[in-house]
Protein backbone atom coordinates (compact mmCIF):
# COMPACT_ATOMS: atom_id res chain seq x y z
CA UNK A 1 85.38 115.25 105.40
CA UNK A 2 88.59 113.55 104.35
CA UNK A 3 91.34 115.25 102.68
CA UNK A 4 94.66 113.41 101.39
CA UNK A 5 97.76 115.06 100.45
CA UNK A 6 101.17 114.05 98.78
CA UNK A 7 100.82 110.71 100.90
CA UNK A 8 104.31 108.47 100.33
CA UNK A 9 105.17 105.15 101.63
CA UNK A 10 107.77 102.88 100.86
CA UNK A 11 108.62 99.24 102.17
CA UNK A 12 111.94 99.82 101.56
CA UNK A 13 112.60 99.74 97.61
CA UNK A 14 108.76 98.89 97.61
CA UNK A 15 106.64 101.77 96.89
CA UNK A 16 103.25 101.36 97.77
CA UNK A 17 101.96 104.95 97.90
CA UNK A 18 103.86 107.61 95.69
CA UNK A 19 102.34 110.98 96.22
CA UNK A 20 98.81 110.34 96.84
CA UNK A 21 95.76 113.12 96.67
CA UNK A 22 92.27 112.50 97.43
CA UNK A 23 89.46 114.10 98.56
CA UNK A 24 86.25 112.95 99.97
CA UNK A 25 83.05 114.57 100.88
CA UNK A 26 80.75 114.47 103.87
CA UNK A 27 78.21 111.40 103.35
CA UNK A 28 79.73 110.43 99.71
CA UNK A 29 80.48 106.90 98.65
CA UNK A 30 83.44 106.16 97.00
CA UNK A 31 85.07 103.44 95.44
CA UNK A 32 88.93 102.71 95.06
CA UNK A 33 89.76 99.72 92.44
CA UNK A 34 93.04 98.71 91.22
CA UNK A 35 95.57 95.95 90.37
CA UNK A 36 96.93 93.68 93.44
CA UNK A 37 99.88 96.00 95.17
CA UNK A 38 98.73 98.94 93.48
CA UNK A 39 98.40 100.71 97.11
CA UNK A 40 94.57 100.84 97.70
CA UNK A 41 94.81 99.14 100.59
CA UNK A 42 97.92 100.95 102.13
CA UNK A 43 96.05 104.16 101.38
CA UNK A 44 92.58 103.20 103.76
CA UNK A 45 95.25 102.07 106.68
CA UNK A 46 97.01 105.21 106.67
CA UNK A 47 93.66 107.00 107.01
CA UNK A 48 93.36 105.74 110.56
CA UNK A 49 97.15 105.28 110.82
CA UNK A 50 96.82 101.41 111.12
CA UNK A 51 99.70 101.94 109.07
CA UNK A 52 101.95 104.75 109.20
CA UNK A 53 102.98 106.70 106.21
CA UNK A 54 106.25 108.08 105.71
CA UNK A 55 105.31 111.98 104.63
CA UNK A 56 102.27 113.93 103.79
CA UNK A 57 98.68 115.22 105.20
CA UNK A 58 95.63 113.46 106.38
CA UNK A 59 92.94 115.91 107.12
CA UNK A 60 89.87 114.06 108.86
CA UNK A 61 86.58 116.57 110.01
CA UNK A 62 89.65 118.99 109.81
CA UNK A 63 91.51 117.01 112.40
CA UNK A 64 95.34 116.56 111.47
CA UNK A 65 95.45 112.53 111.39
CA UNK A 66 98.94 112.20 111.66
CA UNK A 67 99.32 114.52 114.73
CA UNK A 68 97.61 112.36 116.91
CA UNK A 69 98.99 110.58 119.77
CA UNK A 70 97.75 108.35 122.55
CA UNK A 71 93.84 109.32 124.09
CA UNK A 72 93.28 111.73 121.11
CA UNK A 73 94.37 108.52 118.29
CA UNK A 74 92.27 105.85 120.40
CA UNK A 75 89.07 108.69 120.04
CA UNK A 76 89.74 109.26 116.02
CA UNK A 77 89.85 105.07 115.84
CA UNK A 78 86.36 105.06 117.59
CA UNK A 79 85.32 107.30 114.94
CA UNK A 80 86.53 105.72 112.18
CA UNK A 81 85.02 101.85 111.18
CA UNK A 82 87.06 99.68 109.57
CA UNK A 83 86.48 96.91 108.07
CA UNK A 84 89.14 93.95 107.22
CA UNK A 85 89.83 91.64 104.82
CA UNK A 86 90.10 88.59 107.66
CA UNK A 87 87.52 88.73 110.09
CA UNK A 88 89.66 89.30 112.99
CA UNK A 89 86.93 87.82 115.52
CA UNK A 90 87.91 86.99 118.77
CA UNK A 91 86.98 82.95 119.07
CA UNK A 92 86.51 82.73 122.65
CA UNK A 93 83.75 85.35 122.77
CA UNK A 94 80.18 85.47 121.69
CA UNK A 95 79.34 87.56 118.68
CA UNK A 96 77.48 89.87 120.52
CA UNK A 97 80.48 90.02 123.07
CA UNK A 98 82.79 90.51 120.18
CA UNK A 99 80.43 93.21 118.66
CA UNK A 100 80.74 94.93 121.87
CA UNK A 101 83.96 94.95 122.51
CA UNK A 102 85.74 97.81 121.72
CA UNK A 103 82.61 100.05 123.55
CA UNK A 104 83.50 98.19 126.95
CA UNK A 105 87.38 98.52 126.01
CA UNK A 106 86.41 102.19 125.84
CA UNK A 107 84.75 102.59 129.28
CA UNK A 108 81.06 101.72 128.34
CA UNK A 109 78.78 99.91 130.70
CA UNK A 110 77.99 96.50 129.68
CA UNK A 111 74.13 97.51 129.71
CA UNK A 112 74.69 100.74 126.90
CA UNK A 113 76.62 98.51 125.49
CA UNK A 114 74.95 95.26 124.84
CA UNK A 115 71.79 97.06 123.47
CA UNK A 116 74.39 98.96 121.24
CA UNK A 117 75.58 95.90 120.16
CA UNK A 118 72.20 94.25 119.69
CA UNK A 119 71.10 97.44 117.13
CA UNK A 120 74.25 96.98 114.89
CA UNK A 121 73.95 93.01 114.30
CA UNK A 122 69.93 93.55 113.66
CA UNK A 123 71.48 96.28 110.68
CA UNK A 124 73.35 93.02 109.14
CA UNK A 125 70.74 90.37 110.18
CA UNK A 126 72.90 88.89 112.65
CA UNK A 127 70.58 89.67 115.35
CA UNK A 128 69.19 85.81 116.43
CA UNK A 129 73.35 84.52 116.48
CA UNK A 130 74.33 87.02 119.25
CA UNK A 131 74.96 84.05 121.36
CA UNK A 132 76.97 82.08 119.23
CA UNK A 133 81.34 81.25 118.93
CA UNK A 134 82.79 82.67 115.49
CA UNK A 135 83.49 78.94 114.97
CA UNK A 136 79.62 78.20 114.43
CA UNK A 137 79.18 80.90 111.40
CA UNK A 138 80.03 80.85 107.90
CA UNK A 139 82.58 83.06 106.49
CA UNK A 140 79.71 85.45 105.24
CA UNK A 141 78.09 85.72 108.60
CA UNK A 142 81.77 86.26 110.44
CA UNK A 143 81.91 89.14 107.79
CA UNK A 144 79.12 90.49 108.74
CA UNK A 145 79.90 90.42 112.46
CA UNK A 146 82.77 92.08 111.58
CA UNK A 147 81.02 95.01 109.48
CA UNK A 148 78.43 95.18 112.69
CA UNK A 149 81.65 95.70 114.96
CA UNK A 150 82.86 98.51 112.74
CA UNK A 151 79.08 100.09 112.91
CA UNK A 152 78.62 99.97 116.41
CA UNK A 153 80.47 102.98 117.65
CA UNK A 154 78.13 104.76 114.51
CA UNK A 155 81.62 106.13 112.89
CA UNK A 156 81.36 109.23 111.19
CA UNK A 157 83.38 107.67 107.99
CA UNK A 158 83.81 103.55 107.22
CA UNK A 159 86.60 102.41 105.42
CA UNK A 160 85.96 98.80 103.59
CA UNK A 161 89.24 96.51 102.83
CA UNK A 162 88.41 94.30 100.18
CA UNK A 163 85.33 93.27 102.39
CA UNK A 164 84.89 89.57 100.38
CA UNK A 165 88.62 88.99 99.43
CA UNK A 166 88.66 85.95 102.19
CA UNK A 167 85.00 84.90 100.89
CA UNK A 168 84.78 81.74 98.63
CA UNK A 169 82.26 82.93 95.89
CA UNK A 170 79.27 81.60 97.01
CA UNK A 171 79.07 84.01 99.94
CA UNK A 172 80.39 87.31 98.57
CA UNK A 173 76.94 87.72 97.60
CA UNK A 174 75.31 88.18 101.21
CA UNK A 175 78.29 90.31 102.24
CA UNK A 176 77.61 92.67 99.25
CA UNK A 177 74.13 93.10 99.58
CA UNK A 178 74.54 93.90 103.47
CA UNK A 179 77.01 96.46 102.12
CA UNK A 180 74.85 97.86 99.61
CA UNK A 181 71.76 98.56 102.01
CA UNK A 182 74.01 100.03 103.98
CA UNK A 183 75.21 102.64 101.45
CA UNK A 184 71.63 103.18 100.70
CA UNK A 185 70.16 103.53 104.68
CA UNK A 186 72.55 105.75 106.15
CA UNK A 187 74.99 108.48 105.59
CA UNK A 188 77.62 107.60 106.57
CA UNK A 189 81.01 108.12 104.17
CA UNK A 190 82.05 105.19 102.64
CA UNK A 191 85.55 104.38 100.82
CA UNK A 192 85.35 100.92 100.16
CA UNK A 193 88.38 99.04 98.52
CA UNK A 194 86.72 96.62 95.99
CA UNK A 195 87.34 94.71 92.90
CA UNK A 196 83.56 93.47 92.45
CA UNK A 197 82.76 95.99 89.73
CA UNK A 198 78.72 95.47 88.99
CA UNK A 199 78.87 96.21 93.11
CA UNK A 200 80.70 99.49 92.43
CA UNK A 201 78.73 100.84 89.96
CA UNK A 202 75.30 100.16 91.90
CA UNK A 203 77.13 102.14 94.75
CA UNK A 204 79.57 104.30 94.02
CA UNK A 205 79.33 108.00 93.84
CA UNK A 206 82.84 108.12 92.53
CA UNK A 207 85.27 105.36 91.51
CA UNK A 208 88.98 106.23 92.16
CA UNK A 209 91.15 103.87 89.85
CA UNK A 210 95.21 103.27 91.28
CA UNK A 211 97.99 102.12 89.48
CA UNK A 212 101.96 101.53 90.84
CA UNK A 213 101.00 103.82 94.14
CA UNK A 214 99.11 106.89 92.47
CA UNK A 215 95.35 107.79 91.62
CA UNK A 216 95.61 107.49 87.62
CA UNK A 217 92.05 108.26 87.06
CA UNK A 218 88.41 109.08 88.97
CA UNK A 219 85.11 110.15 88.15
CA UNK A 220 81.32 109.13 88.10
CA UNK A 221 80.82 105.01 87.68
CA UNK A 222 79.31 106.40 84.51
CA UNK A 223 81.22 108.43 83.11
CA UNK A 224 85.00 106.41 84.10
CA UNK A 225 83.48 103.47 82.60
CA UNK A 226 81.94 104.36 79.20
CA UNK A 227 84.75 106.94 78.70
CA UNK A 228 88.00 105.65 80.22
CA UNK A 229 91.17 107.31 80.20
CA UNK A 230 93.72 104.81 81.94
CA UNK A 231 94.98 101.75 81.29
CA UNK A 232 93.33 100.44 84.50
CA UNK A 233 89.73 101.90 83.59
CA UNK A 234 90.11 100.12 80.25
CA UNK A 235 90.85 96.76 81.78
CA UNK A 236 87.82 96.78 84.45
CA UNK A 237 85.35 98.28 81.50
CA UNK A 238 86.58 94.86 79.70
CA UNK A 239 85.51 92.91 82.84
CA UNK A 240 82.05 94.80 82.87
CA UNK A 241 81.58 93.98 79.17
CA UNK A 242 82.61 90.38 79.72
């Protein structure tokens, strides 16, 4: 499904992804965790070349990502969900109408689109707010209207930013467990950036653990957890215990 190769970027003496390689299968769940700046989030934006990296191979349904220009780049986008650590919500329109969005920027009728729109907030509960201003929500619920604006175009893969980084405490919770039936009710891929680790090991098939711009270690929430081998490993097992 996705296939990442020697992926390097730099911010000039910044190095935020130093030879990259990761693999993920069709309908698979996996979690990246690591330190702040270790690249985890760098690595999901070059996936759908949000940002661009500066050598290497991404291999999406075969497709050579970085290949793409113009009409063939805008299709790969519709295909790939993506959701942010800031909501990104457009404040003048409705949730529904920011739900939507992207399907009428994309030459969609308003009807298809609206009843499109209406399916993905009912998957994240957000069905009886379609009519209100992102202004009116709480953080969790603009979240969640985010997450049912990645869904709506049904993306082959979804690609998670540090979903509740922007969440005070009290509302990660309803984020995560929107997240988690999601994982559990469809099958779609999933790489979800994360550092809630009782959230990865409910979900994750595999957890992929970055340090200083490279994968250090990965394996089975299981198995990377009661047997670490990295530095990193060892510090989120000592979060788990505590």
């Amino acid at each position: 499904m996705l296939e990442i190769k020697d992926l390097h970027k730099s911010y000039g003496k910044l190095v935020a992804l130093d030879g990259v390689d990761l693999r993920v299968s069709k309908g698979e769940t996996v979690v990246i965790m690591g330190p702040s700046g270790c690249g985890k989030s760098t690595l999901i934006r070059c996936v759908n070349r949000l940002t661009e990296p500066d050598t290497g191979t991404i291999l999406l349904g075969g497709k050579n990502v970085l290949s793409l220009n113009g009409r063939e780049l805008q299709n790969l986008r519709r295909n790939v969900g993506f959701v942010f650590q800031q909501f990104n919500l457009i404040g003048r329109l409705t949730v529904l109408e920011n739900v939507m969005f992207h399907l009428v920027l994309g030459g969609m009728n308003q009807d298809e689109a609206r009843v499109k729109g209406r399916l993905a907030l009912e998957k994240v509960g957000l069905r009886s707010t379609e009519d209100r201003r992102p202004h009116e929500l709480s953080g969790g619920q603009q979240q969640r209207v985010g997450i049912a604006r990645a869904l709506v175009t049904n993306p082959e893969i979804m690609l998670w930013d540090e979903p509740t980084a922007s969440l005070d405490p009290i509302l990660v919770g309803e984020v995560l467990e929107v997240m988690e039936e999601l994982v559990k009710t469809t099958a779609t891929t999933m790489v979800i950036v994360t550092h809630e680790v009782s959230f990865a090991l409910r979900v994750a098939e595999r957890i992929v653990f970055m340090d200083k711009g490279q994968v250090v270690e990965q394996g089975a929430p299981s198995k990377v957890f009661e047997n670490p081998q990295s530095d990193i490993a060892r510090l989120y097992r000592k979060l788990l215990v505590n």
